[in-house]
C-alpha atoms as a PDB file:
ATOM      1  CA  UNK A   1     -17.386   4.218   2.223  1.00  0.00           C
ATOM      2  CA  UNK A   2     -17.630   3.447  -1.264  1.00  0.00           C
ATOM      3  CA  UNK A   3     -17.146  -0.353  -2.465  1.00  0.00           C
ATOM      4  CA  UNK A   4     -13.968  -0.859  -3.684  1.00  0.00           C
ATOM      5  CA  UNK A   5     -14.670  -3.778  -6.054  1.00  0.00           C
ATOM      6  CA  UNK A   6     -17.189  -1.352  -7.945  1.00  0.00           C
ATOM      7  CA  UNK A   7     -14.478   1.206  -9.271  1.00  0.00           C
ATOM      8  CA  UNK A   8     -11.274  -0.726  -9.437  1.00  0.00           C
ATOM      9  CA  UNK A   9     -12.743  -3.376 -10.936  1.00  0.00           C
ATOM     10  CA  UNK A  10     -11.280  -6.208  -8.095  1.00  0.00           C
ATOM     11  CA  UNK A  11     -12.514  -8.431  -5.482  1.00  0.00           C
ATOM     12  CA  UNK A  12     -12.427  -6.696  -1.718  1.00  0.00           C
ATOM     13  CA  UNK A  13      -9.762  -9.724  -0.959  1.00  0.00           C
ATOM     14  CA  UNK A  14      -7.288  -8.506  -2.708  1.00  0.00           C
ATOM     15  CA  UNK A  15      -7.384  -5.018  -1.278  1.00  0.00           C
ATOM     16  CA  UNK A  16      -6.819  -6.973   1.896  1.00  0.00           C
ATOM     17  CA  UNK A  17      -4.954  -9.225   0.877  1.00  0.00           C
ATOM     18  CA  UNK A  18      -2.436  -5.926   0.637  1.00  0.00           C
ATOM     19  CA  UNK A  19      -2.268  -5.824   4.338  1.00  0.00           C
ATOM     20  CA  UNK A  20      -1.582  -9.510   4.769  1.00  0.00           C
ATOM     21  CA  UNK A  21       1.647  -8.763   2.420  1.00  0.00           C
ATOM     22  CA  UNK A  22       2.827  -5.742   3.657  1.00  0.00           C
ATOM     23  CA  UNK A  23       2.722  -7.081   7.452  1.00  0.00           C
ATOM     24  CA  UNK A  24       4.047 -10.440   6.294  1.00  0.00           C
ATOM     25  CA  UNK A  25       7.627  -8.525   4.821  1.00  0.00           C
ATOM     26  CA  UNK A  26       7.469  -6.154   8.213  1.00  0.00           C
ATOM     27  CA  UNK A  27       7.753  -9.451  10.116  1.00  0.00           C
ATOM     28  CA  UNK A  28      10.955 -10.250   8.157  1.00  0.00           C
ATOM     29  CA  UNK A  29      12.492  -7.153   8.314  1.00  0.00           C
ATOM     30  CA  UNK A  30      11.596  -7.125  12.424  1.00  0.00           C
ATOM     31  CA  UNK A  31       9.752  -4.229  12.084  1.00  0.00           C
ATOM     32  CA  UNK A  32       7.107  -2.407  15.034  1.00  0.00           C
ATOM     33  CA  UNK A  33       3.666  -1.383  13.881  1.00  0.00           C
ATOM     34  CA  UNK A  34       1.008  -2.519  11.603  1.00  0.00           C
ATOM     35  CA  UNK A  35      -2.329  -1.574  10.349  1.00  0.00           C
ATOM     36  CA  UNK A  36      -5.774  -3.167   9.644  1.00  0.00           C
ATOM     37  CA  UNK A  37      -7.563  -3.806   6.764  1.00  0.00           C
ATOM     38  CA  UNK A  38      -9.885  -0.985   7.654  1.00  0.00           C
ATOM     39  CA  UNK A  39      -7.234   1.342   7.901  1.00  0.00           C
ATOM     40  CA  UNK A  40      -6.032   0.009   4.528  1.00  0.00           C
ATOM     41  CA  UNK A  41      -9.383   0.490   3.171  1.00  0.00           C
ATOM     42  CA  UNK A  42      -9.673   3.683   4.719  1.00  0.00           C
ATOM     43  CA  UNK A  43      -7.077   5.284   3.125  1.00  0.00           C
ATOM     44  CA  UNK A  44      -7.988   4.264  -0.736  1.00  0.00           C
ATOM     45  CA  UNK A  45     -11.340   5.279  -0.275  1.00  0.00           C
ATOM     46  CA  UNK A  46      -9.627   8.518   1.323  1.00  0.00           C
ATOM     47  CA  UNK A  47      -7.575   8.944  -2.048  1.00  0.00           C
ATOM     48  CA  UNK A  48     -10.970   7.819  -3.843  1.00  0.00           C
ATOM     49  CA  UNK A  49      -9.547   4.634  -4.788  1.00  0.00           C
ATOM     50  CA  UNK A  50      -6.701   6.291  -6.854  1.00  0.00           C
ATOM     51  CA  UNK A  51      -3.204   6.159  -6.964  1.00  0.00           C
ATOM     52  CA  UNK A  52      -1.438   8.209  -4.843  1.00  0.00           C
ATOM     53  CA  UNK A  53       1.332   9.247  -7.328  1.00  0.00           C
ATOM     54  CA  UNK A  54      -0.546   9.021 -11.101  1.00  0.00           C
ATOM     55  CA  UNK A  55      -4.207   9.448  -9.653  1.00  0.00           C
ATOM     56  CA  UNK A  56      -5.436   6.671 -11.754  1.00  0.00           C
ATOM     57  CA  UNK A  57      -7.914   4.244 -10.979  1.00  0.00           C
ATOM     58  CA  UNK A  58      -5.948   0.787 -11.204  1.00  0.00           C
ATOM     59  CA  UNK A  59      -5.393  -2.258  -8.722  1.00  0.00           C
ATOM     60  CA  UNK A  60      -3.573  -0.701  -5.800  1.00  0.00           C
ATOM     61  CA  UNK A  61      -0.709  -1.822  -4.118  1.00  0.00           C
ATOM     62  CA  UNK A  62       0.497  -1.403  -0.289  1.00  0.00           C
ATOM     63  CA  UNK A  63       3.922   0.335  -0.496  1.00  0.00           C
ATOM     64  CA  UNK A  64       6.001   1.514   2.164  1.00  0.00           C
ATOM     65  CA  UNK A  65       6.708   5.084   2.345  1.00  0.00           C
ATOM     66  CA  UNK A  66      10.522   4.567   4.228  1.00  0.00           C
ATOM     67  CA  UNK A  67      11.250   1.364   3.062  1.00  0.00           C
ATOM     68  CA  UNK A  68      11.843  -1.104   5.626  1.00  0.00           C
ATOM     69  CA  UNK A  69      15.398  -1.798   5.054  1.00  0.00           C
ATOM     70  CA  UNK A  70      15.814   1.214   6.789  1.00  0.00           C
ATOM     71  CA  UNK A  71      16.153   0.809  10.991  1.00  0.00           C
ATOM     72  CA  UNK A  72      13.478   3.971  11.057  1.00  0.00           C
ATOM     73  CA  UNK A  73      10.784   2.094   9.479  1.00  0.00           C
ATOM     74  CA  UNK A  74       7.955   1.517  10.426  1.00  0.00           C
ATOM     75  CA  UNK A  75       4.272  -0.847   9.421  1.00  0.00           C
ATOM     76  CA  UNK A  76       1.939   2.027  10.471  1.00  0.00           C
ATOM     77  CA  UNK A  77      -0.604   3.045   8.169  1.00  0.00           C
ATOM     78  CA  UNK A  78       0.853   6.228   7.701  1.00  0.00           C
ATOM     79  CA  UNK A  79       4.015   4.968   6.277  1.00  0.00           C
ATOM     80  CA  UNK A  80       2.103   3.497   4.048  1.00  0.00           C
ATOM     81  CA  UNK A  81       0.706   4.788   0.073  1.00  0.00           C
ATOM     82  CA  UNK A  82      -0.969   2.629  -1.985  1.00  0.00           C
ATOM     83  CA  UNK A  83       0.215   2.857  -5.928  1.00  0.00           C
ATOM     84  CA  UNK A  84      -0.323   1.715  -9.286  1.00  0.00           C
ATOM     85  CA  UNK A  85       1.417  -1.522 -10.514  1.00  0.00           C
ATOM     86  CA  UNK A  86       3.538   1.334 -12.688  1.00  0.00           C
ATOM     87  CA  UNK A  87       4.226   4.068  -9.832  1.00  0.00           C
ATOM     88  CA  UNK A  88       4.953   1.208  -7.431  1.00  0.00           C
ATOM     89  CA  UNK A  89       7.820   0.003 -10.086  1.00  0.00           C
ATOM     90  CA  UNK A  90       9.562   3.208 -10.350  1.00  0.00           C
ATOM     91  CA  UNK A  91       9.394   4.306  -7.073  1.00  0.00           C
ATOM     92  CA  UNK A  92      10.762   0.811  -6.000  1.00  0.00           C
ATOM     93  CA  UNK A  93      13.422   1.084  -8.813  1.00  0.00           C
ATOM     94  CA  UNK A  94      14.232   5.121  -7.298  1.00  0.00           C
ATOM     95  CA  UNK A  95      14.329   3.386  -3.381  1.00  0.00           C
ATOM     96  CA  UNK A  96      16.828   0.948  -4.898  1.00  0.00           C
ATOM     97  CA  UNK A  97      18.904   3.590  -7.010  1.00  0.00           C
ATOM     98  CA  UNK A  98      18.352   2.190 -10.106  1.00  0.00           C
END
């Protein structure tokens, strides 16, 4: 697995400092699951350490798929995408309905 710090240009903790956020907001929804920091890693390197909307190489972000307002949702890793600072903003703004 490739380093993440050497093509996104940002320290390994805050790739997993992703994980600590995303399970921290499950926990206040009461949402089941979760995933590990080497799942989280796991899947950027998968997508190359690209954004899973844009493809760009920019910090990533841990968003939920089905966001967890809903009952169905879930803090697996597969519910899981990480995104751009950009892609995460309009796909949180589309969630919303704005």
């Amino acid at each position: 697995m490739r380093s993440p710090s050497r093509h996104t240009k940002e320290p390994r903790n805050a790739l997993r400092d992703q994980v600590r956020i995303a399970t921290k907001r499950a926990r206040r929804f009461h949402r089941p699951g979760s995933f590990t920091e080497e799942d989280w890693l796991g899947l950027c390197a998968y997508l190359d350490w690209r954004c899973g909307d844009c493809k760009r190489r920019a910090k990533l972000y841990a968003v939920h798929m089905t966001p967890l307002r809903f009952r169905s949702a879930r803090n697996d890793i597969w519910n899981i995408i990480p995104l751009c600072h950009a892609c995460r903003d309009s796909y949180q703004a589309w969630q919303e309905g704005r």
